[in-house]
C-alpha atoms as a PDB file:
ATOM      1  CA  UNK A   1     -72.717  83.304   8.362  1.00  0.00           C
ATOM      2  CA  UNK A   2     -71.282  81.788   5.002  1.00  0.00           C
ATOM      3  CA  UNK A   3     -67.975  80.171   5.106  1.00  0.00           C
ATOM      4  CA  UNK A   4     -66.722  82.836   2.583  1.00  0.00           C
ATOM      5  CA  UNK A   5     -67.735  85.536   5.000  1.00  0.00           C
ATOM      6  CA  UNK A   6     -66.326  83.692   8.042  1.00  0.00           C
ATOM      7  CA  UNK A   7     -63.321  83.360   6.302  1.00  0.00           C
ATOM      8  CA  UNK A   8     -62.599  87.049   5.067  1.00  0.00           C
ATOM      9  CA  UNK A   9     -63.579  88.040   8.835  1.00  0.00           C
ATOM     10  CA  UNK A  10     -60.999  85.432  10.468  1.00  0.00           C
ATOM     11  CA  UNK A  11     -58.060  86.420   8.288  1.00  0.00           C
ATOM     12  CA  UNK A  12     -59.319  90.243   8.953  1.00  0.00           C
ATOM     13  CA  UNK A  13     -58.603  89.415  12.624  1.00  0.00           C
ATOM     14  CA  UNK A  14     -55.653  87.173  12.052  1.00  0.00           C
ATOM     15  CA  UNK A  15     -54.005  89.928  10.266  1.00  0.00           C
ATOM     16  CA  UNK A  16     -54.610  92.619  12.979  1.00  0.00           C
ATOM     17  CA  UNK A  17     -52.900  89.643  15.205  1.00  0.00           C
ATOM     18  CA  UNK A  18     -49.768  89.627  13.005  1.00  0.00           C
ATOM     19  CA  UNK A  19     -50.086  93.682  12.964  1.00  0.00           C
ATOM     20  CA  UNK A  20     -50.044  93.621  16.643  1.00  0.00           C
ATOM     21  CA  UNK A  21     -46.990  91.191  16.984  1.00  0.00           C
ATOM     22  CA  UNK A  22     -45.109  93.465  14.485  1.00  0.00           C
ATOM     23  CA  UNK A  23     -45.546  96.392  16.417  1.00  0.00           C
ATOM     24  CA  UNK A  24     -44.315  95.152  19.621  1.00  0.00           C
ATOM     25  CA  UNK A  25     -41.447  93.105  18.553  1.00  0.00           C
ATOM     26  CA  UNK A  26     -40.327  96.489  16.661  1.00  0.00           C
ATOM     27  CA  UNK A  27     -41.153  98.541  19.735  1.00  0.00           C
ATOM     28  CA  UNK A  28     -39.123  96.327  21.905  1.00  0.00           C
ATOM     29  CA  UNK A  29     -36.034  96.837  19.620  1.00  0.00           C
ATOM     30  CA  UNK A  30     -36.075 100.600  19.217  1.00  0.00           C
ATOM     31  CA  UNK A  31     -37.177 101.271  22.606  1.00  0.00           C
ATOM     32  CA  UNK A  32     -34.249  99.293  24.650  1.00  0.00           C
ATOM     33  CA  UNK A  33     -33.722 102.652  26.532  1.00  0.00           C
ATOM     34  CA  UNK A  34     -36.965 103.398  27.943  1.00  0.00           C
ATOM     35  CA  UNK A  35     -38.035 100.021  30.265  1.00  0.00           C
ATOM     36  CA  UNK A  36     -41.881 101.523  30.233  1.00  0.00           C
ATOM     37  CA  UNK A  37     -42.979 100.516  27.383  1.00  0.00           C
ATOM     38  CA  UNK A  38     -42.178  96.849  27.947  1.00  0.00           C
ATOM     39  CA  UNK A  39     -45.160  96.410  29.864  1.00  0.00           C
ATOM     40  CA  UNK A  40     -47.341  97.823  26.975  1.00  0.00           C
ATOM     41  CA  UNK A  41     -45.532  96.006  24.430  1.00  0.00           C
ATOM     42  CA  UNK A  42     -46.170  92.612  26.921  1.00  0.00           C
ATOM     43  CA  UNK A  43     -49.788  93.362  26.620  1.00  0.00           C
ATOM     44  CA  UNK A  44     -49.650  93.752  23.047  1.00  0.00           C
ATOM     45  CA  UNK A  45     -48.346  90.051  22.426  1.00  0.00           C
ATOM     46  CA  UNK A  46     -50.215  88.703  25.238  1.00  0.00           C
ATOM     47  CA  UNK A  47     -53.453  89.205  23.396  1.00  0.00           C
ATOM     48  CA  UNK A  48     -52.204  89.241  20.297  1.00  0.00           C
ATOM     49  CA  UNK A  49     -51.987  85.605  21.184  1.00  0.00           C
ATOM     50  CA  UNK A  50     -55.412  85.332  23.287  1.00  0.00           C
ATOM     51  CA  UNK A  51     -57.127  86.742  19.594  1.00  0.00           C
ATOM     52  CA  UNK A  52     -55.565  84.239  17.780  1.00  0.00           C
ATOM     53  CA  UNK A  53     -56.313  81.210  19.904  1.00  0.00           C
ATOM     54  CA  UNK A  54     -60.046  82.537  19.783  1.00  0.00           C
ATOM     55  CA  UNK A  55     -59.523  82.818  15.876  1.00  0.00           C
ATOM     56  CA  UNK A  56     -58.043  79.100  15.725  1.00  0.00           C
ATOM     57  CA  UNK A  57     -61.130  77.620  17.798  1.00  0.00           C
ATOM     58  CA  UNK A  58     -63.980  79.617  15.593  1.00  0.00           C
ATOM     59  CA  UNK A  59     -62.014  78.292  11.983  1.00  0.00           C
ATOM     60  CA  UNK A  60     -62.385  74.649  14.355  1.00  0.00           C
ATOM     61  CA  UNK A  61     -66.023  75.414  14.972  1.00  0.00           C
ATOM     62  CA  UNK A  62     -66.748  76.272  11.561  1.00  0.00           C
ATOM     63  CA  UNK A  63     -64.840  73.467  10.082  1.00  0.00           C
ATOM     64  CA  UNK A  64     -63.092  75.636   8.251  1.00  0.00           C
ATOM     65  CA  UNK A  65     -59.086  75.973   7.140  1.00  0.00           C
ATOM     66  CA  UNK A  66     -57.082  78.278   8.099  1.00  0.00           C
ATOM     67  CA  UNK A  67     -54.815  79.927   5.032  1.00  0.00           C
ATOM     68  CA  UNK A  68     -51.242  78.791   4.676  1.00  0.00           C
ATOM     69  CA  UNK A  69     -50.051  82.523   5.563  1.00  0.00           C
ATOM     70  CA  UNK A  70     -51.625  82.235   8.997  1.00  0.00           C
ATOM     71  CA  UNK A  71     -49.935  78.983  10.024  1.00  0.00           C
ATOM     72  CA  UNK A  72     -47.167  78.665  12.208  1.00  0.00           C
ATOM     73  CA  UNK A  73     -43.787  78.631  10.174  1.00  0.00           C
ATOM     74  CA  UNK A  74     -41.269  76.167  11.982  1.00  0.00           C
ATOM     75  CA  UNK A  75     -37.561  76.837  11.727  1.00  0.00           C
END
């Protein structure tokens, strides 16, 4: 696969990752009454973050960088 096309599908992934976060951080703060869907919303992040470590090591493999808006932003 080209590097372009590697690209376009990592940040497609790395997107749905962010997507996935989104949802279950908001889910967790307009659902504080109903303790159920914690456990969904636990499974959400947890491989939210499983994707992106498998997105991290294929940009490694393919010696390729990962865009700016995918990085980690420190506080």
């Amino acid at each position: 696969m080209s590097p372009d096309k590697a690209n376009k599908h990592l940040d497609t992934v790395l997107n749905l990752v962010g997507r996935m976060v989104d949802i279950a951080e908001h889910g967790v703060m307009d659902d504080s009454a109903d303790n159920g869907f914690y456990l969904l919303y636990g499974l959400i992040l947890d491989n939210a973050r499983k994707i992106r470590i498998a997105a991290e090591k294929e940009y490694a493999l393919r010696d390729l960088k990962m865009p700016d808006k995918f990085l980690a932003k420190t506080k």
